[in-house]
N, C-alpha and C. Protein backbone atom coordinates (compact mmCIF):
# COMPACT_ATOMS: atom_id res chain seq x y z
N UNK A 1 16.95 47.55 33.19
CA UNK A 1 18.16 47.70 32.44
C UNK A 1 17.99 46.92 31.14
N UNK A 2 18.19 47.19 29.95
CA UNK A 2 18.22 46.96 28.48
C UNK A 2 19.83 46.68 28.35
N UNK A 3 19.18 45.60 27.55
CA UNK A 3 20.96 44.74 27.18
C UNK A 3 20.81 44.68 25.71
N UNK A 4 21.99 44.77 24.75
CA UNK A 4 21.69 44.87 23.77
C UNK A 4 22.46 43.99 22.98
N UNK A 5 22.67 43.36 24.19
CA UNK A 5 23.67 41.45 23.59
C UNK A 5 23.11 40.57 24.74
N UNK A 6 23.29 39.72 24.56
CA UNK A 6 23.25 38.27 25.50
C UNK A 6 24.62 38.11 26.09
N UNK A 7 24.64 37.29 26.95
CA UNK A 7 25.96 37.09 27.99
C UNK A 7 26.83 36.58 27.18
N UNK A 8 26.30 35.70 26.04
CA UNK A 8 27.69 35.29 25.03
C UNK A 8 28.30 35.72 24.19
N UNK A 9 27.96 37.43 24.20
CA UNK A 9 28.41 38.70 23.12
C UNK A 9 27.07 38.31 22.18
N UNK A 10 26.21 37.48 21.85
CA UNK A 10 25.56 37.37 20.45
C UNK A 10 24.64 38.37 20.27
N UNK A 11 24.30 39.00 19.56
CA UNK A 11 23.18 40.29 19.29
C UNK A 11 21.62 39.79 20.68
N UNK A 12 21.23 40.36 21.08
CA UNK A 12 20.11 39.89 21.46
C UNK A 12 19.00 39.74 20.73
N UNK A 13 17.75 38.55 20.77
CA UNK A 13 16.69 38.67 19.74
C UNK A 13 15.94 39.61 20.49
N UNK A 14 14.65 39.63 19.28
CA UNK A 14 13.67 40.18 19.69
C UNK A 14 12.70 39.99 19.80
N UNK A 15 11.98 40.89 20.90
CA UNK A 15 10.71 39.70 21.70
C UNK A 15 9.83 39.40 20.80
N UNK A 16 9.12 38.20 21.06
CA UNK A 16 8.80 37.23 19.95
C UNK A 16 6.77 38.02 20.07
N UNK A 17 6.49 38.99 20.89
CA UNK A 17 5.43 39.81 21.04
C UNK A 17 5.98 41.60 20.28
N UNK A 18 6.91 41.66 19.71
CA UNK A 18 6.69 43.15 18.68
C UNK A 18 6.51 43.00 17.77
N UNK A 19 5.65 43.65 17.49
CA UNK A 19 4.79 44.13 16.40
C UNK A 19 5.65 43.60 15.32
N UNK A 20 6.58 43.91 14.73
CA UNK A 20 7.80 43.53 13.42
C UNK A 20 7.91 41.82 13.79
N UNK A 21 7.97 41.35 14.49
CA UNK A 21 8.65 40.22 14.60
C UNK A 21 6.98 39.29 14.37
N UNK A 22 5.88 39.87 15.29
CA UNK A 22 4.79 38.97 14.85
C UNK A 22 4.47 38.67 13.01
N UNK A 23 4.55 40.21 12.79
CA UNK A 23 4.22 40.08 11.15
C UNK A 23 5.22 39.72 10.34
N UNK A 24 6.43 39.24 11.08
CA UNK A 24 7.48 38.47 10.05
C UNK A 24 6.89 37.12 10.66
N UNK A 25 6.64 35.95 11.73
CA UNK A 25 6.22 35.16 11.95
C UNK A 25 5.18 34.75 10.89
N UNK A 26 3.94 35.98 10.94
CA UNK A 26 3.11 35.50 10.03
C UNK A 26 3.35 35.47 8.78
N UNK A 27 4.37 36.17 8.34
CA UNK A 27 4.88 36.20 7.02
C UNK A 27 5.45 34.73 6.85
N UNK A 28 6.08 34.14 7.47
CA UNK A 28 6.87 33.39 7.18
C UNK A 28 5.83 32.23 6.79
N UNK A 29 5.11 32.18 8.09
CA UNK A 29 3.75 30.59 7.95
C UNK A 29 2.78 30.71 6.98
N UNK A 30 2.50 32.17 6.29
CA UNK A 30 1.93 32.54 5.06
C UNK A 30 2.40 31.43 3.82
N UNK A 31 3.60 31.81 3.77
CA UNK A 31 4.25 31.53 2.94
C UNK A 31 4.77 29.75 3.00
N UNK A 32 4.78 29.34 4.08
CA UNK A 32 5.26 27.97 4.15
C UNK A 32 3.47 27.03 3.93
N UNK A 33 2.64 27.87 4.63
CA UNK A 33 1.06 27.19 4.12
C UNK A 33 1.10 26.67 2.82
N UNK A 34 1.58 28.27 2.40
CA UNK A 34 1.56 28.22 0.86
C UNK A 34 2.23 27.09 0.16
N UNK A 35 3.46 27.05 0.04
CA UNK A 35 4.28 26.20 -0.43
C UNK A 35 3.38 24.55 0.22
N UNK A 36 2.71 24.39 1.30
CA UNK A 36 2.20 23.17 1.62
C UNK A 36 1.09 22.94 0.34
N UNK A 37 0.21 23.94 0.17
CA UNK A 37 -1.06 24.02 -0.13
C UNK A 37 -0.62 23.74 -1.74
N UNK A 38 0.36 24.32 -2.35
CA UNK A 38 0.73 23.71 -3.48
C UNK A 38 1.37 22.33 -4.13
N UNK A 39 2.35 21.84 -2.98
CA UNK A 39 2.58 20.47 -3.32
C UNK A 39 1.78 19.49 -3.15
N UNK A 40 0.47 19.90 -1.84
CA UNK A 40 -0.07 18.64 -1.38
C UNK A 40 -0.91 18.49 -2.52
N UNK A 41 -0.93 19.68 -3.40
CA UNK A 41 -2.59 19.58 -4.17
C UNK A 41 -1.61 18.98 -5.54
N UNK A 42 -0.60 19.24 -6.18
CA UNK A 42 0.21 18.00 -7.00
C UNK A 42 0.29 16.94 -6.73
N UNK A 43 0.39 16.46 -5.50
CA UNK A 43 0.28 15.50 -5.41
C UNK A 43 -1.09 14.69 -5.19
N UNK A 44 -1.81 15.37 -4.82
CA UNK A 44 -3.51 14.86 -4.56
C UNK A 44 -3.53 14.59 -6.25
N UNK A 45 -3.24 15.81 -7.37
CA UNK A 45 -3.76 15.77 -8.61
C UNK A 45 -2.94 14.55 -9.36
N UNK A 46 -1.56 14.26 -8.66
CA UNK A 46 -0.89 12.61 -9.37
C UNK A 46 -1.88 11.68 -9.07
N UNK A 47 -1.51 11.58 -7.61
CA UNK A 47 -2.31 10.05 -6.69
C UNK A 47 -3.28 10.01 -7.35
N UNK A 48 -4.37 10.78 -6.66
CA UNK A 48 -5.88 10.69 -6.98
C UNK A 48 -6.45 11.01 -8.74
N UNK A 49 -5.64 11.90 -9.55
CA UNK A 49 -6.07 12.44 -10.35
C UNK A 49 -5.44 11.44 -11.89
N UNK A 50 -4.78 11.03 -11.58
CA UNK A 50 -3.38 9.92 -12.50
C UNK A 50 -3.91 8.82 -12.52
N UNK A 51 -3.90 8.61 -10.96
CA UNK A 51 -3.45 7.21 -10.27
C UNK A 51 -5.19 6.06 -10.25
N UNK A 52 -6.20 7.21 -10.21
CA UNK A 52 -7.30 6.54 -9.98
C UNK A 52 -8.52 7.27 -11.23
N UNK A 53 -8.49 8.31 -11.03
CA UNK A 53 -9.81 9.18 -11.82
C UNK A 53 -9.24 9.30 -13.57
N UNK A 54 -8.04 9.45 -14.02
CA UNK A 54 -7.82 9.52 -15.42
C UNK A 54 -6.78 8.08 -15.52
N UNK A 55 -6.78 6.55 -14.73
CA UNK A 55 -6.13 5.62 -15.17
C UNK A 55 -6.63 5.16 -16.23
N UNK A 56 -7.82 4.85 -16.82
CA UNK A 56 -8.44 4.37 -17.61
C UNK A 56 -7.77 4.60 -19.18
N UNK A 57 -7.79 6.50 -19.51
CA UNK A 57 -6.99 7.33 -20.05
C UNK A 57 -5.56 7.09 -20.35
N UNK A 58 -5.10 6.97 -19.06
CA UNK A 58 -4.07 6.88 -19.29
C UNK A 58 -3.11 5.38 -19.75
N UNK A 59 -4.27 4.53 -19.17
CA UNK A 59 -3.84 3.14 -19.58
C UNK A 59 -3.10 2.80 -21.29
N UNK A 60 -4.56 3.85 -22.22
CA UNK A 60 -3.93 4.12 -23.80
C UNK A 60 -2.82 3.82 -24.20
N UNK A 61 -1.50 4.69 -23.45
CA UNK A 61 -0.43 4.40 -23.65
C UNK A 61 0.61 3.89 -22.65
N UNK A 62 1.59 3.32 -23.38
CA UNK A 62 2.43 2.58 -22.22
C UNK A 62 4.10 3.18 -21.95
N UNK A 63 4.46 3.43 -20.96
CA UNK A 63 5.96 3.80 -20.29
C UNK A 63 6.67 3.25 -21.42
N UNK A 64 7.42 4.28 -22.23
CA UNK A 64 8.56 3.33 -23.33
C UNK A 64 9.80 2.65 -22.62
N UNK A 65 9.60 1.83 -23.53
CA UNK A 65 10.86 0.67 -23.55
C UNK A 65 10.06 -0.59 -22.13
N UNK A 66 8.65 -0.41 -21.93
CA UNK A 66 8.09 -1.26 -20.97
C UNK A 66 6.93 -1.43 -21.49
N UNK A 67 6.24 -2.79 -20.95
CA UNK A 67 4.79 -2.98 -21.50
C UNK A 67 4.07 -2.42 -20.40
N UNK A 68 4.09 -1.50 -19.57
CA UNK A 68 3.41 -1.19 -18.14
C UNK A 68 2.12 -0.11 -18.75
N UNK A 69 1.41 0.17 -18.71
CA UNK A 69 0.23 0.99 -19.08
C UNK A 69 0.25 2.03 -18.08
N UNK A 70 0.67 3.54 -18.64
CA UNK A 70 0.64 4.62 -17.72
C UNK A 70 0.09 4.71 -16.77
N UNK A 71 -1.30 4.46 -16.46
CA UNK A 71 -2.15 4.93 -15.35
C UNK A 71 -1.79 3.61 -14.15
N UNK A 72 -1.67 2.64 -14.73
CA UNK A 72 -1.46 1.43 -13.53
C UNK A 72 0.17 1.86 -12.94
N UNK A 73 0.97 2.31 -13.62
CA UNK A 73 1.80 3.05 -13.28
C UNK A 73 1.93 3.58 -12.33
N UNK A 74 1.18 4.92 -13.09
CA UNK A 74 0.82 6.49 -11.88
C UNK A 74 0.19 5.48 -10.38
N UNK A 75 -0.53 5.13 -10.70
CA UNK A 75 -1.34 4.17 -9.43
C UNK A 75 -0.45 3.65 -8.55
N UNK A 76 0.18 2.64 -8.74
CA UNK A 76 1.14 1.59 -8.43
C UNK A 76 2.67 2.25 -7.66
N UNK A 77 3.03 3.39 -8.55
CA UNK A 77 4.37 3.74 -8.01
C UNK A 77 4.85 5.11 -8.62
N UNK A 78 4.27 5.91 -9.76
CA UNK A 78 4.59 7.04 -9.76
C UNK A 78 4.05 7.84 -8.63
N UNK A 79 2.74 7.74 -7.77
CA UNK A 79 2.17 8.09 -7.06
C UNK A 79 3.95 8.56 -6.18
N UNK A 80 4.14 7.36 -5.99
CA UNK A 80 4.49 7.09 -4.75
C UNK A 80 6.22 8.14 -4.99
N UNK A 81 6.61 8.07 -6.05
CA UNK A 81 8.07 8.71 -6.44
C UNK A 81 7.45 10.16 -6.24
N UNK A 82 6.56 10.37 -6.94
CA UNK A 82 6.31 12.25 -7.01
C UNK A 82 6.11 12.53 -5.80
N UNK A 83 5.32 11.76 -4.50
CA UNK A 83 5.89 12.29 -3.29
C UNK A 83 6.89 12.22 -2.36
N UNK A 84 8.17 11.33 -3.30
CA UNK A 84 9.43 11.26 -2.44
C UNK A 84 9.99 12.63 -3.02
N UNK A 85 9.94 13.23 -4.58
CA UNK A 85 10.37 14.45 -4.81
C UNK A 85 9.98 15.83 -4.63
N UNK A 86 8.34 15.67 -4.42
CA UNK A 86 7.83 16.50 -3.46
C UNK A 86 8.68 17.10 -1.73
N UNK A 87 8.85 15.80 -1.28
CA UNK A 87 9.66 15.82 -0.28
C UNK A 87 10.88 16.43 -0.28
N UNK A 88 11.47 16.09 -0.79
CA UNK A 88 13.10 16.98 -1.54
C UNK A 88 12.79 18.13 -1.60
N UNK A 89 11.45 18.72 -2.56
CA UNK A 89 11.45 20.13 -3.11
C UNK A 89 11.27 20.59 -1.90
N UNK A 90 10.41 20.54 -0.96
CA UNK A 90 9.92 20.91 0.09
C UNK A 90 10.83 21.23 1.16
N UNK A 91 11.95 20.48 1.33
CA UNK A 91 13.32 20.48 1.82
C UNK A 91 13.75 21.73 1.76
N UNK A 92 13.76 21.68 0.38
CA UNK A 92 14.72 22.94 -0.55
C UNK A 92 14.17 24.60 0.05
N UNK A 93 12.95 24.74 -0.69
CA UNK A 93 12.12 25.64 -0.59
C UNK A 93 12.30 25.71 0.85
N UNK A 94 12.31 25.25 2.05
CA UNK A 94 12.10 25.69 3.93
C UNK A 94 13.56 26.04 3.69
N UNK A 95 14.45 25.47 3.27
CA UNK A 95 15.99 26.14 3.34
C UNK A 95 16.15 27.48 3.22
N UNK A 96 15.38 28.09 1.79
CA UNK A 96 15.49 28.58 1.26
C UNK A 96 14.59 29.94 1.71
N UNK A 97 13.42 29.46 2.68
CA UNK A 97 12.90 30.09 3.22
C UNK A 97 13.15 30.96 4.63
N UNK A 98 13.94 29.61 5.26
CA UNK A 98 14.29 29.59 6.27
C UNK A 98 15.76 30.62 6.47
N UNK A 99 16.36 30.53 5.54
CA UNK A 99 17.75 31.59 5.05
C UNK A 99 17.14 32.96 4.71
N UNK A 100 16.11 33.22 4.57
CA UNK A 100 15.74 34.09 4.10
C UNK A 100 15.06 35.18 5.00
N UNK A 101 14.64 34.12 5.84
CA UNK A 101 14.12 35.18 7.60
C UNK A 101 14.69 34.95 8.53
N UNK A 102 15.99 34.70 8.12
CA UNK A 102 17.12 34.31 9.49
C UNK A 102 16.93 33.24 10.53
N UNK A 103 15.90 32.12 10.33
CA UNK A 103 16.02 31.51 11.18
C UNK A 103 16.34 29.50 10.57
N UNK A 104 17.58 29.95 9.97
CA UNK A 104 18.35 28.53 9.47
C UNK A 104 19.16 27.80 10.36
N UNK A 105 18.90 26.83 10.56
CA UNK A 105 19.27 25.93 11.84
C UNK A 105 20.66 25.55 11.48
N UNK A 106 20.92 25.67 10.26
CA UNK A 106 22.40 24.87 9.49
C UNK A 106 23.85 25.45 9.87
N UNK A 107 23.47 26.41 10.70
CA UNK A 107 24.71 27.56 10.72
C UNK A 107 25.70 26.65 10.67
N UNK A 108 26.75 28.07 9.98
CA UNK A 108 27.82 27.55 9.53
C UNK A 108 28.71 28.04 10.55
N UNK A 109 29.45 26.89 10.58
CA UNK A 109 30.33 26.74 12.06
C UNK A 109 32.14 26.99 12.09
């Protein structure tokens, strides 16, 4: 017998083995890789690329209205801010993702 609700009236899902539902799965982790594979590598290119390999460079000039030398900066603590806003964006973007293939945890109540 085929039910075409759950006992609490709610639509029933669908099995997490058809064909549509695997290639929206993979769609979805495609796409969230993605979004990984791009922030982690901004941020590899601050930390590592700012912070250690172009400090020298960047030392040249200094943060206005401070005597701090850019790259000891980037090193020291921009590193460290661009991956608290990384974090945020990343937030955003799974929301945004997540609303988008129906599976948003936030429902509205």
């Amino acid at each position: 017998m085929t039910h075409s609700s759950s006992d609490d009236g709610a639509p029933a899902r669908p099995s997490v083995t058809d064909p549509e539902t695997v290639a929206r799965h993979r769609q979805y982790w495609r796409i969230n890789v993605r979004y990984l594979a791009i922030l982690i590598s901004i941020w590899f290119v601050v930390s590592y690329g700012f912070g250690i390999v172009l400090a020298d460079a960047l030392n040249a000039y200094r943060i206005p209205g401070t005597s701090y030398p850019v790259g000891f900066w980037f090193a020291q603590q921009g590193a460290i801010y661009i991956f608290v806003i990384l974090i945020f964006v990343y937030v955003r973007l799974m929301n945004r993702l997540d609303r988008e293939f129906e599976v948003d945890e936030g429902g509205d109540a």
